[in-house]
Protein backbone atom coordinates (compact mmCIF):
# COMPACT_ATOMS: atom_id res chain seq x y z
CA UNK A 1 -20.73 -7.43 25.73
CA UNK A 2 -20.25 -8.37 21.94
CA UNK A 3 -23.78 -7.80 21.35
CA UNK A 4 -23.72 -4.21 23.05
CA UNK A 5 -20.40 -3.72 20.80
CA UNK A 6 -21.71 -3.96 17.60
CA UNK A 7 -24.99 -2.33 18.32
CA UNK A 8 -22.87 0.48 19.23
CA UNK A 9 -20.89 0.08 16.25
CA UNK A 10 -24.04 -0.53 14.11
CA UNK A 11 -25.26 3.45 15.51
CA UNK A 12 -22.06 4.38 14.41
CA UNK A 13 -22.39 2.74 10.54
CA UNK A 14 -25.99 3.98 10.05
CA UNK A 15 -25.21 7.92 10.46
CA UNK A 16 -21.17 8.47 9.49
CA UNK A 17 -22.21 8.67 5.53
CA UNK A 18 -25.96 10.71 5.50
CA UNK A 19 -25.45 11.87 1.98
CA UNK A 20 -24.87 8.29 0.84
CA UNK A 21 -27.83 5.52 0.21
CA UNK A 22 -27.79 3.90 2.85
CA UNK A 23 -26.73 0.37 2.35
CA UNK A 24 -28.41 -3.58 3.66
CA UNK A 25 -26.01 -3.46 6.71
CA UNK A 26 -27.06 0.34 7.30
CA UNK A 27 -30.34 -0.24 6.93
CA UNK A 28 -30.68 -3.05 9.27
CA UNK A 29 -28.62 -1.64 12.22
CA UNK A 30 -31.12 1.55 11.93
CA UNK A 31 -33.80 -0.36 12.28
CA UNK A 32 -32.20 -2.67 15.34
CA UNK A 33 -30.44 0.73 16.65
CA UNK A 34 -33.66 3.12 16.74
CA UNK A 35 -36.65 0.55 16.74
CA UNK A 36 -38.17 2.30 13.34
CA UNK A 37 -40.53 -0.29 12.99
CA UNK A 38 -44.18 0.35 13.97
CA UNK A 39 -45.20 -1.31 16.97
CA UNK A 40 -47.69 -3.91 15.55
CA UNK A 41 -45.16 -5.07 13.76
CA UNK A 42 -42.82 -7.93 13.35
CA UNK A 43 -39.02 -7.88 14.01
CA UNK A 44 -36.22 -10.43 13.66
CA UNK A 45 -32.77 -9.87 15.14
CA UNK A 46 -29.47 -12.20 14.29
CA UNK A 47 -26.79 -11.71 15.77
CA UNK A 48 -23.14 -14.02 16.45
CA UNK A 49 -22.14 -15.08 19.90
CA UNK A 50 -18.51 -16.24 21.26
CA UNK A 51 -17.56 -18.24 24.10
CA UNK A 52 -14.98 -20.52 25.71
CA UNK A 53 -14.73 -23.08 27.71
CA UNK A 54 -11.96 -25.93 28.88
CA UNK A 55 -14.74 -29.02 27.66
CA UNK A 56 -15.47 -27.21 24.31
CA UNK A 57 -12.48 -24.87 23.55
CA UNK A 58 -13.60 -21.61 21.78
CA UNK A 59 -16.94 -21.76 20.68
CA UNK A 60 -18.87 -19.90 17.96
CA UNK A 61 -22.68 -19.10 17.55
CA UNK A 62 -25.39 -17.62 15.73
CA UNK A 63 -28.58 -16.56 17.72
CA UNK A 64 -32.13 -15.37 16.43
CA UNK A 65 -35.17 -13.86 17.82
CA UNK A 66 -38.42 -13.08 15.89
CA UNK A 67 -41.47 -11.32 17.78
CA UNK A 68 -44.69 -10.52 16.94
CA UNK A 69 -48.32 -10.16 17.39
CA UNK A 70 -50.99 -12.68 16.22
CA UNK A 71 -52.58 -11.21 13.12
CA UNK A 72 -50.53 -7.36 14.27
CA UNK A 73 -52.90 -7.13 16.92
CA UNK A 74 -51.43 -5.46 20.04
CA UNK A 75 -53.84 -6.39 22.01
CA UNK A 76 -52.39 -9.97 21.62
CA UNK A 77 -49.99 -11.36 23.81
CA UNK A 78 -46.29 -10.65 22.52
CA UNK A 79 -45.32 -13.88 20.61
CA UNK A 80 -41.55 -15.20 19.93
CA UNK A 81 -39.32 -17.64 18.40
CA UNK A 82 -35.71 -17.31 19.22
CA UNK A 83 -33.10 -20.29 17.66
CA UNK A 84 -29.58 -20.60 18.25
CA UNK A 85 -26.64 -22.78 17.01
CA UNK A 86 -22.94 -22.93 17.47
CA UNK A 87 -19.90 -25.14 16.53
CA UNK A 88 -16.64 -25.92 18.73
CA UNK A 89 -13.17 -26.08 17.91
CA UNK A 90 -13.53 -29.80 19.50
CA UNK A 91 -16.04 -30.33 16.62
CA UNK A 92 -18.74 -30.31 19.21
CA UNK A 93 -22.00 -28.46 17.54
CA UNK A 94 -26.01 -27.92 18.90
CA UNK A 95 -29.35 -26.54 17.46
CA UNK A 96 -31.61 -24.74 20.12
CA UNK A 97 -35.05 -23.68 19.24
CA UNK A 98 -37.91 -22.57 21.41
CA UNK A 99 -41.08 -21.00 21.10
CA UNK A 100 -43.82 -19.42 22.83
CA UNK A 101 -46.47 -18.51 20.80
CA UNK A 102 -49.99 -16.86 20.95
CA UNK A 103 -52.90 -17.19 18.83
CA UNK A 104 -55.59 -14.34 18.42
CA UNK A 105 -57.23 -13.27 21.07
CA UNK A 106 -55.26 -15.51 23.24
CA UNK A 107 -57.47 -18.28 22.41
CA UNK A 108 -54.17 -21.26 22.28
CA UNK A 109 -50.78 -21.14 23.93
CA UNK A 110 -48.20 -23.12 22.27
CA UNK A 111 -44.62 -23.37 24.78
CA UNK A 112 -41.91 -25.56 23.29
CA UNK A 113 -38.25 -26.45 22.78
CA UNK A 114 -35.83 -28.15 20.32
CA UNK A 115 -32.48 -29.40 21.41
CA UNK A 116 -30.24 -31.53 19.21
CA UNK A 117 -27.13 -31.15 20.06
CA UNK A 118 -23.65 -33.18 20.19
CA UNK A 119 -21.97 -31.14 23.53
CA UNK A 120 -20.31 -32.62 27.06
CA UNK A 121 -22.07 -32.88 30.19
CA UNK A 122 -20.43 -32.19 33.47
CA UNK A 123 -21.09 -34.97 35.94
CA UNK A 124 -20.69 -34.14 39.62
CA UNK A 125 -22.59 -37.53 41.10
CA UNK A 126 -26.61 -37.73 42.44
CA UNK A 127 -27.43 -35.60 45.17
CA UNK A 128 -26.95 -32.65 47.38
CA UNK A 129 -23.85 -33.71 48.40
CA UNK A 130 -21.93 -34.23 45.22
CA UNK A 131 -18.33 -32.93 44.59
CA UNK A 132 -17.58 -29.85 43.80
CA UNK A 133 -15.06 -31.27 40.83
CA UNK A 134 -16.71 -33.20 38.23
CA UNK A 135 -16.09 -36.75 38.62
CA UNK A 136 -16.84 -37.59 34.64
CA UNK A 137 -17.48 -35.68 31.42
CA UNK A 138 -20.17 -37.61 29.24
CA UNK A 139 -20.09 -36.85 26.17
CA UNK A 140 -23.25 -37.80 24.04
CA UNK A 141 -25.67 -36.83 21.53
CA UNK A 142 -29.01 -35.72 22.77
CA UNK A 143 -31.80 -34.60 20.87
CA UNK A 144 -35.11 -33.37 23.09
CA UNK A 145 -38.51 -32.05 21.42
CA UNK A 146 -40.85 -30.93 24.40
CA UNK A 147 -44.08 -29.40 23.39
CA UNK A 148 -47.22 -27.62 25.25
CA UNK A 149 -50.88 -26.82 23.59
CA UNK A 150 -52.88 -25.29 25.52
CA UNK A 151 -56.69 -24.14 25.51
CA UNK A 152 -58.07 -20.95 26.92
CA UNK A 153 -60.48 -22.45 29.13
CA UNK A 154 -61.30 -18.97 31.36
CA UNK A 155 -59.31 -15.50 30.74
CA UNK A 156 -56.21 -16.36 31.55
CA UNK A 157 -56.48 -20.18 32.24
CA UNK A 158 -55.26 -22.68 29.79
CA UNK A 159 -55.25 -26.62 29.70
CA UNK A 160 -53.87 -28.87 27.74
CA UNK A 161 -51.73 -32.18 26.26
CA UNK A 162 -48.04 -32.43 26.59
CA UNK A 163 -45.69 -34.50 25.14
CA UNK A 164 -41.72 -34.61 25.91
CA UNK A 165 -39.42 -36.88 23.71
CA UNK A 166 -35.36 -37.19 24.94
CA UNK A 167 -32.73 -39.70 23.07
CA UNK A 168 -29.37 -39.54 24.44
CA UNK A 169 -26.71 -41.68 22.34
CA UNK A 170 -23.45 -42.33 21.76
CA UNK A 171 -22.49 -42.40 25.27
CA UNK A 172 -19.06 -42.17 26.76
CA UNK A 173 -18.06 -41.43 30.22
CA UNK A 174 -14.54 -39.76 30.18
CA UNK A 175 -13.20 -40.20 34.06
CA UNK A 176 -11.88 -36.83 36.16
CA UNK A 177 -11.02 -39.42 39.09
CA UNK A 178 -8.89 -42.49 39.46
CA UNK A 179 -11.24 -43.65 41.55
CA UNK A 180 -13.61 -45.57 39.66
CA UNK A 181 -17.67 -44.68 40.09
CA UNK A 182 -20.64 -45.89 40.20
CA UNK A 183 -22.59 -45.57 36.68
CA UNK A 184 -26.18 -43.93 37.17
CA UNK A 185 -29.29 -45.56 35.20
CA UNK A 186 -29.13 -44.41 31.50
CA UNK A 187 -25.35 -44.42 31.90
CA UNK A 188 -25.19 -46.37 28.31
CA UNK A 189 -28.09 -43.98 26.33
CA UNK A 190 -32.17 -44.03 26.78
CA UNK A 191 -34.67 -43.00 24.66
CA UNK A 192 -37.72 -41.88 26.63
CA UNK A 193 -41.75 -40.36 25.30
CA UNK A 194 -43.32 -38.43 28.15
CA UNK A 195 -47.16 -37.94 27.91
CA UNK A 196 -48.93 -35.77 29.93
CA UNK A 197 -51.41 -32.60 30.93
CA UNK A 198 -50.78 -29.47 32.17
CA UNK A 199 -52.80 -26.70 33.26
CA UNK A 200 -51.38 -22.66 33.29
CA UNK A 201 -52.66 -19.92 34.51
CA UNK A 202 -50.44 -16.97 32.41
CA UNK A 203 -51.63 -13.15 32.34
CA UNK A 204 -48.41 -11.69 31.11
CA UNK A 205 -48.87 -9.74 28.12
CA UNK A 206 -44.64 -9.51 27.27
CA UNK A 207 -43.02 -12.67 27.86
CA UNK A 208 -39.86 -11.59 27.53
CA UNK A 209 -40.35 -8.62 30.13
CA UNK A 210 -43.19 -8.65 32.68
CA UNK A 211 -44.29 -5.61 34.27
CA UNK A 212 -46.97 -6.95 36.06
CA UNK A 213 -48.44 -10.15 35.96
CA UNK A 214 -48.99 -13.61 37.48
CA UNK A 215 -48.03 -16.96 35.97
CA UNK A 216 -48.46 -20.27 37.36
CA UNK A 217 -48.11 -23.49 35.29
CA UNK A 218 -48.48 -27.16 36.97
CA UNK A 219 -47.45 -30.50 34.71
CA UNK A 220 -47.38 -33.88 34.76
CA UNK A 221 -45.44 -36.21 32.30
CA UNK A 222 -45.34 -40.11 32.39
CA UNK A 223 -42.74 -42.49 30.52
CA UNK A 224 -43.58 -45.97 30.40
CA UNK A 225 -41.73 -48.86 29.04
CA UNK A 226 -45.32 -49.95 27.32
CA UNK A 227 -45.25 -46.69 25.05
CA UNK A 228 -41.84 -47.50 24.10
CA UNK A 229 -39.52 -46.06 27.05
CA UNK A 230 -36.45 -47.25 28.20
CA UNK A 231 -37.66 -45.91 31.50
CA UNK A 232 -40.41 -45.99 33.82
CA UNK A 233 -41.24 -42.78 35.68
CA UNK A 234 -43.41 -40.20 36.53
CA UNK A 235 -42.32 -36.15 36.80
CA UNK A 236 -44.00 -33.71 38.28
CA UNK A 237 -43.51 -29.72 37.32
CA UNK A 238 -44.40 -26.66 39.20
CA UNK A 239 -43.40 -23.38 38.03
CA UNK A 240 -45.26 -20.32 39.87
CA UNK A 241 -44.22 -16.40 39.14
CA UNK A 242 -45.37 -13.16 40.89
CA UNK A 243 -44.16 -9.91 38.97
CA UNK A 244 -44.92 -6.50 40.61
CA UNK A 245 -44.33 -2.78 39.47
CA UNK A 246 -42.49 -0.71 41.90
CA UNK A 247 -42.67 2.54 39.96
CA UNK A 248 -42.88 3.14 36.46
CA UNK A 249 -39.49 1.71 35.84
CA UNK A 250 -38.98 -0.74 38.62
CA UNK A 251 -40.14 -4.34 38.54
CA UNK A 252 -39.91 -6.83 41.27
CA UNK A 253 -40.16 -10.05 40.23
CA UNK A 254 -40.48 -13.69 41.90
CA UNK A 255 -40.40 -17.77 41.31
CA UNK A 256 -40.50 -20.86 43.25
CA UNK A 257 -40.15 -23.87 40.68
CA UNK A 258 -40.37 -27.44 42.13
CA UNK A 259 -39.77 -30.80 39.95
CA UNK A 260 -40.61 -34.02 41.55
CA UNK A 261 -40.01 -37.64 39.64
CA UNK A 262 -41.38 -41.06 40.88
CA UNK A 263 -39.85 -44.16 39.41
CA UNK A 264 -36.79 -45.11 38.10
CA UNK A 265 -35.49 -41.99 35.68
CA UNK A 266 -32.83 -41.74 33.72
CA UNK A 267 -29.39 -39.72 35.04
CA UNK A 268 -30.08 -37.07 32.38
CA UNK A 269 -33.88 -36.97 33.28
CA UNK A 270 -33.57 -36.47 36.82
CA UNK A 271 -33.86 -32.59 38.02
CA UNK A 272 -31.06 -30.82 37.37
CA UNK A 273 -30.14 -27.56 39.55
CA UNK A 274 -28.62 -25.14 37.73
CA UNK A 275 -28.56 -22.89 34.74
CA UNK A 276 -29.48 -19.56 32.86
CA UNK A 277 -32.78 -19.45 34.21
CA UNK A 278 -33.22 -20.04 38.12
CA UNK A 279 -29.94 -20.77 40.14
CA UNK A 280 -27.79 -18.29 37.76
CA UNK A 281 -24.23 -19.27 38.41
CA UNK A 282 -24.59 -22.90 38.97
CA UNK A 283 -23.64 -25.35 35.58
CA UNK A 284 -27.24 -26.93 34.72
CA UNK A 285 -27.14 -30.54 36.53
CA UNK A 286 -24.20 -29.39 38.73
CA UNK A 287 -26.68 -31.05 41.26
CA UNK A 288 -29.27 -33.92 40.46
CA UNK A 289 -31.46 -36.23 42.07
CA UNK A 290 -35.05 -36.94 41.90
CA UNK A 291 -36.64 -33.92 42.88
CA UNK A 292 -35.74 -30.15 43.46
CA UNK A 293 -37.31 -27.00 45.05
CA UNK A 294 -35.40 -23.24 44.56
CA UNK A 295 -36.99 -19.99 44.68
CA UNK A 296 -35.37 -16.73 43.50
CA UNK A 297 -36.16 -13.27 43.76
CA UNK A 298 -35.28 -10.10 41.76
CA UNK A 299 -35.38 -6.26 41.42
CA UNK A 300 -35.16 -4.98 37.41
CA UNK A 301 -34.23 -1.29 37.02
CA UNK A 302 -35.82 -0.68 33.38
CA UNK A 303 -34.31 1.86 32.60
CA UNK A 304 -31.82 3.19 35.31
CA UNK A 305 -32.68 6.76 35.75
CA UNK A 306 -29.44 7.84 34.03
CA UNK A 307 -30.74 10.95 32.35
CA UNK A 308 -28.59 11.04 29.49
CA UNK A 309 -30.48 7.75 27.90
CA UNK A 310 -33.53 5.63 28.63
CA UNK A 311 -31.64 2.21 27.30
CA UNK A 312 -29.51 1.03 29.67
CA UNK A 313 -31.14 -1.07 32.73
CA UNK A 314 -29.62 -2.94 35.37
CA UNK A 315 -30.95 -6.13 38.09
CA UNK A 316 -29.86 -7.82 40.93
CA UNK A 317 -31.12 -10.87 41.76
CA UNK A 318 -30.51 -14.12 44.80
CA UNK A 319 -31.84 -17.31 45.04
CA UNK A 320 -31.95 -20.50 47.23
CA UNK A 321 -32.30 -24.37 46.03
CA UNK A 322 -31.57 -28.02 46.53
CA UNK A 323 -32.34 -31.17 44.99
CA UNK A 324 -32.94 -34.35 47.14
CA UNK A 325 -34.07 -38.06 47.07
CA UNK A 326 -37.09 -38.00 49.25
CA UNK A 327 -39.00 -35.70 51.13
CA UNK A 328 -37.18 -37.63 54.09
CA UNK A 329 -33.91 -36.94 53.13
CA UNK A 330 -35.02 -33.01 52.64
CA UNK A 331 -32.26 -30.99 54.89
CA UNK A 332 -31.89 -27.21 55.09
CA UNK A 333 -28.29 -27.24 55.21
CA UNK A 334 -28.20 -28.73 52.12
CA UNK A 335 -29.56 -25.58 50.41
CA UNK A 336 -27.20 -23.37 48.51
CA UNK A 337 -27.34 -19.80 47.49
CA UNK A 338 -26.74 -17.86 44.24
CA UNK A 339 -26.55 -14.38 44.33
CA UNK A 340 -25.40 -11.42 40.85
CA UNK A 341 -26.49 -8.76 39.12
CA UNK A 342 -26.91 -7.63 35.75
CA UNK A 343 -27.03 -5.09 33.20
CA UNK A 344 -29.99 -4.27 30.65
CA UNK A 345 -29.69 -2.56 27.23
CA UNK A 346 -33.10 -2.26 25.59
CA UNK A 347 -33.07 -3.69 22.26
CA UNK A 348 -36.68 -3.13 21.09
CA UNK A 349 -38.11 0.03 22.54
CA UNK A 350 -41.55 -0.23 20.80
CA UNK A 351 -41.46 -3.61 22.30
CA UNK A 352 -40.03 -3.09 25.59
CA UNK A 353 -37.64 -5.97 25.11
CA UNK A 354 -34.08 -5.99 26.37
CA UNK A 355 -31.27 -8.25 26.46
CA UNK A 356 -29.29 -9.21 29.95
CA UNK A 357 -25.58 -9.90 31.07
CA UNK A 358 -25.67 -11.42 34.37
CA UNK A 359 -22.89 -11.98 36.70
CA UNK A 360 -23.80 -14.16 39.41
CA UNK A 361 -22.07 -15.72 42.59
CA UNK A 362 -21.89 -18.70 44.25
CA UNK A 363 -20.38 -20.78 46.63
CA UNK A 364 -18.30 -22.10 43.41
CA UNK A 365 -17.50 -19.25 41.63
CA UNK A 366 -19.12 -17.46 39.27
CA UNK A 367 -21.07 -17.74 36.35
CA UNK A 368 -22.03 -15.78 33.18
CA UNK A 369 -24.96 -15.49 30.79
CA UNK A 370 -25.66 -13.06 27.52
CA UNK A 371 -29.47 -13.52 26.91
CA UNK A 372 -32.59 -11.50 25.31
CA UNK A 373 -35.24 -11.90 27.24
CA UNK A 374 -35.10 -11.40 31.32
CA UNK A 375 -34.13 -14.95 33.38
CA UNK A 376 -37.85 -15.36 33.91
């Protein structure tokens, strides 16, 4: 809602004072407002972000998103960068950055992520049967590089390495029970270097809004104590999307994502249910255990038919997941829902890129999320 504020207020700024030169701030809502650049183009978009909540007190951001085409060509796959830090009034502070880039001609696919940050995580226990109240806070220092290169190896196919580094330190579980609990492996800190491959098959040409497309990516990583792990253990990704036009506005859109770990991981390393992404309106790692399977499903209005503008969207979206030990221990009870919907302002005509708040329900509460970019 703060961004849709001042992009209001922005529209406002760039046309009260026409017989004045415009100034920097003028000048750069216009261009966010109306889109004026050409399509080809670059753009970059900053913009601040508040929040608030009991483990961090108020909490205040700054959030950036560059897109592009490889060498302006359209015909390239839509490329972007998007970064984002904040700072607590607990002193807590983070660095996000994550990329998915495209080369020309779609030749290399780079997908990565940068996390450093100093921020508590909620611990509910290991498996599908956790509490619903956290039974510790941990607060730690984690820093996570995970990157992806991939080779075109037939239109639309890419292989490739993969490497995933994670270092959580510093430690400290604060108690929400006077019961005292069991510690999980990597209770103290863990550094761990994942090696791997990974094969993709990705036809999208907007990343950050499919019309229609197909993506389907399957990865395996391996830690070992030999290359320097504190951990031993395998993991296992699949991550498969369907995206169909129902009309020229409508979109309906699909994903079943699966991650499976053999070995001995660490707590923080296990799969964690939950998030912005898939299972919208569950904290990320309210559940955990070794593997996880959840599937989701949604229906995009972009735009809603309104008439009066062709800017504002909407979605509404459910899903279904669990995480559990063993195949074994697999129960369909122990699957929980997650169910919202959303609003869409486009941000980027030329681009066809909008940015989301999502409201979604559980059997928890709720939960809500301020992105660019659709949840998948």
């Amino acid at each position: 809602m703060l961004l849709l504020f001042l992009l209001s207020l922005g529209n406002k700024i760039a046309y009260t004072q026409p017989h004045q030169k415009p100034g920097f701030i003028s000048r750069y809502w216009n261009k966010l407002v109306n889109d004026t650049s050409a399509n080809a183009k670059s753009q970059f978009l900053v913009y601040p972000t508040l929040a608030y909540a009991p483990e961090t007190s108020w909490e205040f951001g700054l959030s950036s998103l560059y897109v592009f085409y490889a060498k302006g060509d359209t015909n390239n796959r839509l490329s972007e960068i998007n970064g984002f830090t904040f700072l607590t009034l607990k002193r807590q502070y983070g660095f996000w950055f994550d990329h998915a880039l495209y080369s020309h001609e779609n030749k290399w696919f780079s997908l990565g992520r940068l996390r450093l940050q100093s921020f508590p995580l909620l611990y509910h226990g290991i498996g599908p049967d956790s509490p619903e109240e956290h039974l510790a806070q941990v607060n730690a220092n984690l820093l996570q590089i995970r990157e992806r290169v991939l080779r075109k190896i037939y239109p639309s196919l890419y292989f490739g390495l993969e490497v995933d580094y994670q270092r959580l330190s510093s430690v400290e579980f604060e108690l929400n029970t006077d019961e005292p609990i069991d510690h999980p492996p990597g209770s103290t800190g863990s550094a761990n270097l994942g090696v791997g491959l990974g094969i993709l098959y990705d036809n999208r040409h907007n990343v950050l809004n499919v019309r229609k497309g197909f993506f389907s990516e399957l990865s395996l990583l391996n830690y070992d104590k030999n290359r320097g792990s504190d951990f031993s253990f395998t993991s296992v990704i699949s991550d498969t999307r369907i995206y169909r036009p129902i009309n020229k506005r409508d979109v309906l859109a699909a994903q079943v994502f699966g991650q499976f770990n053999f070995g001995n991981p660490p707590f923080n390393q296990l799969s964690l249910l939950g998030g912005e992404s898939i299972m919208r309106g569950y904290y990320l790692g309210r559940f955990r255990d070794n593997n996880q399977i959840a599937a989701q499903v949604e229906y995009r209005f972009l735009p809603l038919p309104l008439g009066f503008t062709k800017r504002v969207g909407a979605a509404v979206f459910a899903g279904s997941g669990t995480v559990f030990n063993s195949v074994r221990t697999l129960q369909f009870h122990d699957f929980v829902w997650s169910a919202g919907a959303g609003l869409r302002f486009l941000i980027f005509p030329k681009k066809d890129i909008f940015t989301r708040l999502d409201v979604a329900f559980t059997q928890e509460g709720p939960g809500f999320y301020i992105f660019i970019g659709e949840a998948f």
